[in-house]
Protein backbone atom coordinates (compact mmCIF):
# COMPACT_ATOMS: atom_id res chain seq x y z
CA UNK A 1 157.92 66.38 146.98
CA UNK A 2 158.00 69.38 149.15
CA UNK A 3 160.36 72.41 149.03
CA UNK A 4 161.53 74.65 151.18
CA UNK A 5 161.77 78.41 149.87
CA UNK A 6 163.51 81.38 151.30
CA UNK A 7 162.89 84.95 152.00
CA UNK A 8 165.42 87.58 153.89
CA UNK A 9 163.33 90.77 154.71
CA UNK A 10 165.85 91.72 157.41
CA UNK A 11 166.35 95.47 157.49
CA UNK A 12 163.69 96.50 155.17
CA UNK A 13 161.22 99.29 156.54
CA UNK A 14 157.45 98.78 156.89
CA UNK A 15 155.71 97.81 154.88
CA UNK A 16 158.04 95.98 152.58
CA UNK A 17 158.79 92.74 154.45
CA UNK A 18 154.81 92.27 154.89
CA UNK A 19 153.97 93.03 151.32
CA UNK A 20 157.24 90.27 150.56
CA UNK A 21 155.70 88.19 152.55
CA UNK A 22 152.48 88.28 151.00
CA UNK A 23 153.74 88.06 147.49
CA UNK A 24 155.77 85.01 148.72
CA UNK A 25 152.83 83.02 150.16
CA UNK A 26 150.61 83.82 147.03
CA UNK A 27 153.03 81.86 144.77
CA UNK A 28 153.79 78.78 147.57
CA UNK A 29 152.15 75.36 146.40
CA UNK A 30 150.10 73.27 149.23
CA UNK A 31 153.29 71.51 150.88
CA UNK A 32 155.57 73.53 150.38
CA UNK A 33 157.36 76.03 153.63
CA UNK A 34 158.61 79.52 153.54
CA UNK A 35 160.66 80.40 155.60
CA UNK A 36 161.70 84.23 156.56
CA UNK A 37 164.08 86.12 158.35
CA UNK A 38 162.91 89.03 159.84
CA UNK A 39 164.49 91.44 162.09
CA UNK A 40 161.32 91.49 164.60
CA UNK A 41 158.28 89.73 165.04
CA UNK A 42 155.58 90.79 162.67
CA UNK A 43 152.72 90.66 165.29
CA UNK A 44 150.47 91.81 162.46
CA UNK A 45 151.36 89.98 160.10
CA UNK A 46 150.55 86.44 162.51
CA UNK A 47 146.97 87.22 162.44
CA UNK A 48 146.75 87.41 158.62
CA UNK A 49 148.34 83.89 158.63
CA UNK A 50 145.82 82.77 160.84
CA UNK A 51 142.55 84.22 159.39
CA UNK A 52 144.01 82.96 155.81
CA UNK A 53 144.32 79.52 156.41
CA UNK A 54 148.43 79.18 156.96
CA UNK A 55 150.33 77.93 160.58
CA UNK A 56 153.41 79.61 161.42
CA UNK A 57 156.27 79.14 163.88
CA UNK A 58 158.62 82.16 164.69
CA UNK A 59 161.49 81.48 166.72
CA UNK A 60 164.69 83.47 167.72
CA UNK A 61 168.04 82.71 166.22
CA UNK A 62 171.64 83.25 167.67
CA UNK A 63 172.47 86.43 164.86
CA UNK A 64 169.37 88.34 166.56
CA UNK A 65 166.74 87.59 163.90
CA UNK A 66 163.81 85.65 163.94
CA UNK A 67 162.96 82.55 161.48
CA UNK A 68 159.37 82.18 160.43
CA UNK A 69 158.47 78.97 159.37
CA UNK A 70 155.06 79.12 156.82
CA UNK A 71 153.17 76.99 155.66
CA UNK A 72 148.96 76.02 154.62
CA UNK A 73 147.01 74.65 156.97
């Protein structure tokens, strides 16, 4: 069965929420989502989702951060 797992990098300075981020997706099983809140898009960290086999949405919420849904491909 597949879990969701969470991750608040809001507020942290570069290049902690990437490097989060990272740690997070090294440990997440095949099924499983992370999702992050983030206090701006990450445009670089998109393309390293991309190139490293993992689909992403991003999307705006009413407090003023964004939600990043991850997940492998």
């Amino acid at each position: 069965m597949s879990q969701t797992r969470s991750l608040d990098v809001c507020g942290l300075p570069p290049p902690e929420p990437f490097e989060q981020i990272m740690t997070a997706l090294d440990d997440l099983p095949n099924g499983d989502l992370l999702e992050v809140r983030i206090h701006r898009q990450p445009h670089p960290l998109f393309e390293v989702l991309r190139n490293n086999g993992f689909v992403y949405n991003c999307e705006p919420t009413p407090d003023g951060v964004f939600l990043i849904r991850i997940r492998h491909q």
